[in-house]
Protein backbone atom coordinates (compact mmCIF):
# COMPACT_ATOMS: atom_id res chain seq x y z
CA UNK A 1 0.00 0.00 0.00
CA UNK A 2 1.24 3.78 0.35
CA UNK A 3 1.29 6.51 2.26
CA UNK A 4 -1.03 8.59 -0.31
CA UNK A 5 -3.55 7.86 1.42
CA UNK A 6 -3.28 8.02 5.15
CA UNK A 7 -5.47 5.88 7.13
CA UNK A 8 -6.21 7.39 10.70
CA UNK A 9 -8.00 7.53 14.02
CA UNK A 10 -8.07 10.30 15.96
CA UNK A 11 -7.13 10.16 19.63
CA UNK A 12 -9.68 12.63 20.75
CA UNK A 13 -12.40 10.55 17.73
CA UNK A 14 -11.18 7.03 18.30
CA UNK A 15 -15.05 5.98 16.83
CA UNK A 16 -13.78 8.35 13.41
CA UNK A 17 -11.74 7.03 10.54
CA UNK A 18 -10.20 9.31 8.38
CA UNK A 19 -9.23 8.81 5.14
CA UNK A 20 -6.52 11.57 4.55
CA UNK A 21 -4.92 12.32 0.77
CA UNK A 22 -1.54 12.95 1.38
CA UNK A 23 0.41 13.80 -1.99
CA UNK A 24 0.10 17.39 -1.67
CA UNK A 25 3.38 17.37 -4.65
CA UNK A 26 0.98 15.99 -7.33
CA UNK A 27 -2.14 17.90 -5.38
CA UNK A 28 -3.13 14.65 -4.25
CA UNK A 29 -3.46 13.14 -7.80
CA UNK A 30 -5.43 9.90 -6.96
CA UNK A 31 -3.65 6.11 -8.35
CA UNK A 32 -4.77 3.00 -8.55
CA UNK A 33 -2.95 2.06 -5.46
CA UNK A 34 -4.43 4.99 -3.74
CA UNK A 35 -8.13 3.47 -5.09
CA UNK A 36 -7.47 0.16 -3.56
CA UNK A 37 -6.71 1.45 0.16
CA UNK A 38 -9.39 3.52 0.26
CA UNK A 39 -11.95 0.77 -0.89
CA UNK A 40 -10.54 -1.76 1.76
CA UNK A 41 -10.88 1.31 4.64
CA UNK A 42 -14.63 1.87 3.89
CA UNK A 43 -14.97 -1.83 3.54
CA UNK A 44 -13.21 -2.68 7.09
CA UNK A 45 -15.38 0.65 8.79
CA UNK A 46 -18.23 -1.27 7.50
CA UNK A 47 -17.31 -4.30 9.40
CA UNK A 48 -16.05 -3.09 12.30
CA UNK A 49 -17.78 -2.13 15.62
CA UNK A 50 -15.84 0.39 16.51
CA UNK A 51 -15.92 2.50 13.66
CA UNK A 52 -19.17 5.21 13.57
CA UNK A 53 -17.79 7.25 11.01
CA UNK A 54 -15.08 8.33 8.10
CA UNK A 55 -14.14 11.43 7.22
CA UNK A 56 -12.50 12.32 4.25
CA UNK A 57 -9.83 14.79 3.95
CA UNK A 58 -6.98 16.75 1.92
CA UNK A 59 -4.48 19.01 2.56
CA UNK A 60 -3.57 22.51 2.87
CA UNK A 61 -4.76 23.97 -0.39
CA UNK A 62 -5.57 20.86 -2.04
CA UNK A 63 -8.15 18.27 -1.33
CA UNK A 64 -7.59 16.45 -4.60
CA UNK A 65 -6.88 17.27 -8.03
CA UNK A 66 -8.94 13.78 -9.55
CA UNK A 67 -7.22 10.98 -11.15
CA UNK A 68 -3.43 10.78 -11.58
CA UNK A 69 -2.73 11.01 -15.29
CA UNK A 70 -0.29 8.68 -15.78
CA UNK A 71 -2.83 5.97 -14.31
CA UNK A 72 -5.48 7.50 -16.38
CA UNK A 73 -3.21 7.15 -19.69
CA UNK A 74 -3.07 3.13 -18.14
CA UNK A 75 -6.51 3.38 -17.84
CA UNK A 76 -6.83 4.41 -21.86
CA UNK A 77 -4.70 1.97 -23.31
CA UNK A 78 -6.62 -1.00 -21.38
CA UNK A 79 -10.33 0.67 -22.42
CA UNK A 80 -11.36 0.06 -18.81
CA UNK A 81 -12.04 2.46 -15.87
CA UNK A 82 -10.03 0.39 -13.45
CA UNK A 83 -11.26 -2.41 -11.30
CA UNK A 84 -9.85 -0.48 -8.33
CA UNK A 85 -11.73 2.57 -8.95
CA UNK A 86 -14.64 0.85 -9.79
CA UNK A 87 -14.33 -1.05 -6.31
CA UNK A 88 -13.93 2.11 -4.37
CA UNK A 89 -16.80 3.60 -5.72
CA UNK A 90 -19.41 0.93 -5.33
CA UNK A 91 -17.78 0.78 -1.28
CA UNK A 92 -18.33 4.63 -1.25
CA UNK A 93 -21.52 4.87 -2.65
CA UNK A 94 -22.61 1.66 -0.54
CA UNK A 95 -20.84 2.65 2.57
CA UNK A 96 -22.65 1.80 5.37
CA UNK A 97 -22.10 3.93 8.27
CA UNK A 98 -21.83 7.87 7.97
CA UNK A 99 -19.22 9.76 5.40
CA UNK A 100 -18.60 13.45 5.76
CA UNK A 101 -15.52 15.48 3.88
CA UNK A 102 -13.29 18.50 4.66
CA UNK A 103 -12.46 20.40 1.97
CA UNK A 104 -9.75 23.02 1.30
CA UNK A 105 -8.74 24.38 -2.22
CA UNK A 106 -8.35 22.48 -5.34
CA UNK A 107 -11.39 19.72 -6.09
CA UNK A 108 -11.42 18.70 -9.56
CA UNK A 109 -12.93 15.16 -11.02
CA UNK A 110 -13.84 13.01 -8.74
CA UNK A 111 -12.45 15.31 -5.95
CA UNK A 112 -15.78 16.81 -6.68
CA UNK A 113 -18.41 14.21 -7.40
CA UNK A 114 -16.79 12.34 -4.41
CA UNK A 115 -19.15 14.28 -2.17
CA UNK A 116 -22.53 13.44 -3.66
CA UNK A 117 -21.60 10.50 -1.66
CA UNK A 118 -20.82 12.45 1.87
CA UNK A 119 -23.28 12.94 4.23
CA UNK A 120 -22.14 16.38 4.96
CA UNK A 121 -19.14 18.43 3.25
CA UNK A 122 -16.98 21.45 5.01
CA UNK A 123 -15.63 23.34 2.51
CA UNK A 124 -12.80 26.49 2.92
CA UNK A 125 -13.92 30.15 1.25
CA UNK A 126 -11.43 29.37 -1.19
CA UNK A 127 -12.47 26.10 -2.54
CA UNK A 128 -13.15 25.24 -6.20
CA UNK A 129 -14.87 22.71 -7.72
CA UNK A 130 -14.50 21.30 -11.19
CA UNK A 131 -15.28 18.23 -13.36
CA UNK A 132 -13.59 18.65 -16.79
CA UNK A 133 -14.88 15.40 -17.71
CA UNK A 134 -16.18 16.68 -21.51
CA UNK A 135 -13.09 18.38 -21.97
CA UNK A 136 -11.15 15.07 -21.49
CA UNK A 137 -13.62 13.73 -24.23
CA UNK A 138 -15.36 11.21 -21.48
CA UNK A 139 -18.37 11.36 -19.46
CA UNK A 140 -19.30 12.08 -15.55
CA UNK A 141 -18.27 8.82 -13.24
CA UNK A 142 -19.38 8.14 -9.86
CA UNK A 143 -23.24 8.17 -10.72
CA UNK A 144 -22.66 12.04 -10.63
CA UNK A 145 -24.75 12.15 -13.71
CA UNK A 146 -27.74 10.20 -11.71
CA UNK A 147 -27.19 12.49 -8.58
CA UNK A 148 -26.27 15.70 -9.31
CA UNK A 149 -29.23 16.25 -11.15
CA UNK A 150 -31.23 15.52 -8.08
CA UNK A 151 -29.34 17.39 -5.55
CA UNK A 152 -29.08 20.78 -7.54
CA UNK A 153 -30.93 20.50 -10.45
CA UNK A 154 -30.36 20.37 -14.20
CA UNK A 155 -28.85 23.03 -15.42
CA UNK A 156 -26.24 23.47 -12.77
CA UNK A 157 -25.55 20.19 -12.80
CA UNK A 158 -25.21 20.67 -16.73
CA UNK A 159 -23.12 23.42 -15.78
CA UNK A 160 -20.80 21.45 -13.68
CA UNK A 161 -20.82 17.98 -15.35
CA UNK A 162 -20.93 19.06 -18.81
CA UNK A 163 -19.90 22.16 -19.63
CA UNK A 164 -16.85 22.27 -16.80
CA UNK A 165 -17.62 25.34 -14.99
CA UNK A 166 -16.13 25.61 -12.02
CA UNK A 167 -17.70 26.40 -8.85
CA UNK A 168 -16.61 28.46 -6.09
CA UNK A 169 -17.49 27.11 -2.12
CA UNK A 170 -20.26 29.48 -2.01
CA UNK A 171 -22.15 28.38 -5.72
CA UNK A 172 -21.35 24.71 -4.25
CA UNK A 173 -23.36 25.46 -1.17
CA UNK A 174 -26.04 26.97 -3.35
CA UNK A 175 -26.30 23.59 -5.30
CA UNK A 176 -26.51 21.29 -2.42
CA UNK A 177 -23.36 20.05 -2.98
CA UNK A 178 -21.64 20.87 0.49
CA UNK A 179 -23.39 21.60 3.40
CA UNK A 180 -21.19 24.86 5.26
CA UNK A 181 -18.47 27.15 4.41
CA UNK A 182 -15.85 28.20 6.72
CA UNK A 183 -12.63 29.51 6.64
CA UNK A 184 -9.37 27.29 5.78
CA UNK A 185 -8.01 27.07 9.21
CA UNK A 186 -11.03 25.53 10.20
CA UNK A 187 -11.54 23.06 7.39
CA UNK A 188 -10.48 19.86 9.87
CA UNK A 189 -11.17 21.00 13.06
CA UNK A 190 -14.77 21.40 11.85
CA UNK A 191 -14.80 18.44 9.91
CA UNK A 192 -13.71 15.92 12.58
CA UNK A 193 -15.94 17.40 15.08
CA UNK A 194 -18.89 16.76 13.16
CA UNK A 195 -17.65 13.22 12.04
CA UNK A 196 -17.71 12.71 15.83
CA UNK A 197 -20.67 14.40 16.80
CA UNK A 198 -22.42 11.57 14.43
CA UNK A 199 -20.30 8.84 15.65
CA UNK A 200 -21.83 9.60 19.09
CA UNK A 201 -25.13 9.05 18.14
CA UNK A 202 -27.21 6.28 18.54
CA UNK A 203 -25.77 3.92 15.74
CA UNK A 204 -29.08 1.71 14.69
CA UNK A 205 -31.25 4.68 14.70
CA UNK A 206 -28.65 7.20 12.65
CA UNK A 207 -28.39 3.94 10.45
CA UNK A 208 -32.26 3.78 9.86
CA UNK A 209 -32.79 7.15 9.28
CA UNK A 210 -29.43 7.50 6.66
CA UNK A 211 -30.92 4.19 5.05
CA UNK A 212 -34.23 5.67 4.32
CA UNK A 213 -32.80 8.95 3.26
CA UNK A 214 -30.20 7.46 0.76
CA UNK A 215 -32.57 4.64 -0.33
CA UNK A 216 -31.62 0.97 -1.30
CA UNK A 217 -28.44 2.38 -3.74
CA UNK A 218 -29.63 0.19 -6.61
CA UNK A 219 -30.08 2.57 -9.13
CA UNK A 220 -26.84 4.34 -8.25
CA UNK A 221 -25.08 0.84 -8.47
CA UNK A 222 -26.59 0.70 -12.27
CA UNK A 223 -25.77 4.21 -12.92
CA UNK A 224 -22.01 3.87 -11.87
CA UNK A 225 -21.72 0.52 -14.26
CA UNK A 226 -23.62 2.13 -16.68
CA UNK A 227 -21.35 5.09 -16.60
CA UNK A 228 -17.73 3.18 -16.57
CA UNK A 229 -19.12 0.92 -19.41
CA UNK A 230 -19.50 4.80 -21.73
CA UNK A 231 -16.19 5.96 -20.34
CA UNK A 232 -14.44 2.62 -20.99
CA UNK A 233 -15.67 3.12 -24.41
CA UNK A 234 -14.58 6.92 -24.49
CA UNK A 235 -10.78 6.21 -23.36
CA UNK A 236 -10.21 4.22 -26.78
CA UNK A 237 -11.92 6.59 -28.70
CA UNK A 238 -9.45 9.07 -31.23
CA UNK A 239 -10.54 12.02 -29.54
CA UNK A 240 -10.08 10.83 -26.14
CA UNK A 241 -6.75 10.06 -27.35
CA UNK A 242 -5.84 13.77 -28.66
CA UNK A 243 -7.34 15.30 -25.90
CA UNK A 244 -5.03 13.56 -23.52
CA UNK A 245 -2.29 14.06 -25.71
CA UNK A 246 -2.79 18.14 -25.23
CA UNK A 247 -3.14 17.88 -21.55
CA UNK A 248 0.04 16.11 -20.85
CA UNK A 249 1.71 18.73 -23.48
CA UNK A 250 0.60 21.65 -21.25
């Protein structure tokens, strides 16, 4: 495994897991390695009874800049998505117990659609978020094109999924996609504190009421195979192909 991703328990949360991108030098750029420990942590907070809760978080500036492009040029040689991102979203989006996420700066890909799956999001003043998926010449992953939608409506979901505008922490909060603002500083004080203040709560009851909230997760299941099946497709395609090609010459 690797110290990417940084798998932690707070001393003063021991009932929190936190699931901390640490490779602020490629602005936490996510690999398949990275994938893989992060599907096996929500998979073990799932089993175990002493986890309430995982938290997500970046670093200073950066919470994550998406998928690590020399991965993704793996990925578009194979035609595939990647069974390891795959796996770690059908753990996220079936994660059992509560998810929340800090945010600070930089969210681009699936830095951003990575929170339709959070309970809650902090986000800093200074946060942006961005899904050039189009501009890549592929399509929204992470059933973002089944949720967002829902959450915020369709033309700023258009707007985000689509057309790659970016949104600043305060148009996110607008949307639904986070819950508060705050200032950087504040990002993971904030954020663990409310992982904890749900960890403390009566687990069958906060697991009854998330269940009926979220629903039974089939039709995001579908929509996330559904949506690696077009993107597989995309990464052989010629313009996926030149589009990459322009991005790695910037």
């Amino acid at each position: 495994m690797t110290d990417d991703v940084l798998i932690e328990r707070p001393d003063a949360a021991p009932q929190v897991q936190v699931i901390r991108f640490n490779r602020p030098a490629k602005k936490n750029a996510i690999t398949r390695t990275m994938y893989a420990k992060m599907a096996q942590a929500l998979k073990s907070a799932d089993e175990s009874p002493w986890i309430r809760a995982t938290a997500f978080l970046g670093t200073e500036g950066c919470f994550s800049a998406g998928n690590d492009m020399v991965d993704f040029l793996a990925f578009a040689m194979g035609g595939s998505l990647g069974i390891e991102v795959l796996d770690f979203l059908h753990a996220l989006a079936g994660a059992q117990k509560p998810v929340v996420s800090g945010v600070d700066g930089l969210a681009i890909g699936i830095g951003t659609t990575i929170h339709l799956h959070c309970d809650l999001t902090i986000a800093s003043d200074r946060s942006v978020f961005r899904t050039p998926f189009v501009d890549l010449a592929l399509v929204p992953e992470a059933a973002s094109s089944l949720i967002a939608p829902r959450v915020m409506g369709h033309q700023r979901a258009f707007a985000l999924l689509v057309a790659g505008e970016p949104f600043s922490a305060a148009e996110a909060r607008e949307a639904g996609l986070i819950w508060r603002v705050t200032r950087p500083e504040e990002v993971e004080a904030e954020t663990l504190a409310l992982a904890a203040r749900l960890a403390a709560k009566p687990p069958e009851a906060l697991k009854i009421a998330r269940d009926l909230m979220r629903g039974s997760g089939e039709d995001v299941s579908g929509r996330i195979a559904r949506e690696a099946a077009h993107f597989g497709a995309q990464l052989k395609s010629d313009e996926a192909r030149a589009a990459f090609e322009a991005f790695m010459k910037r």
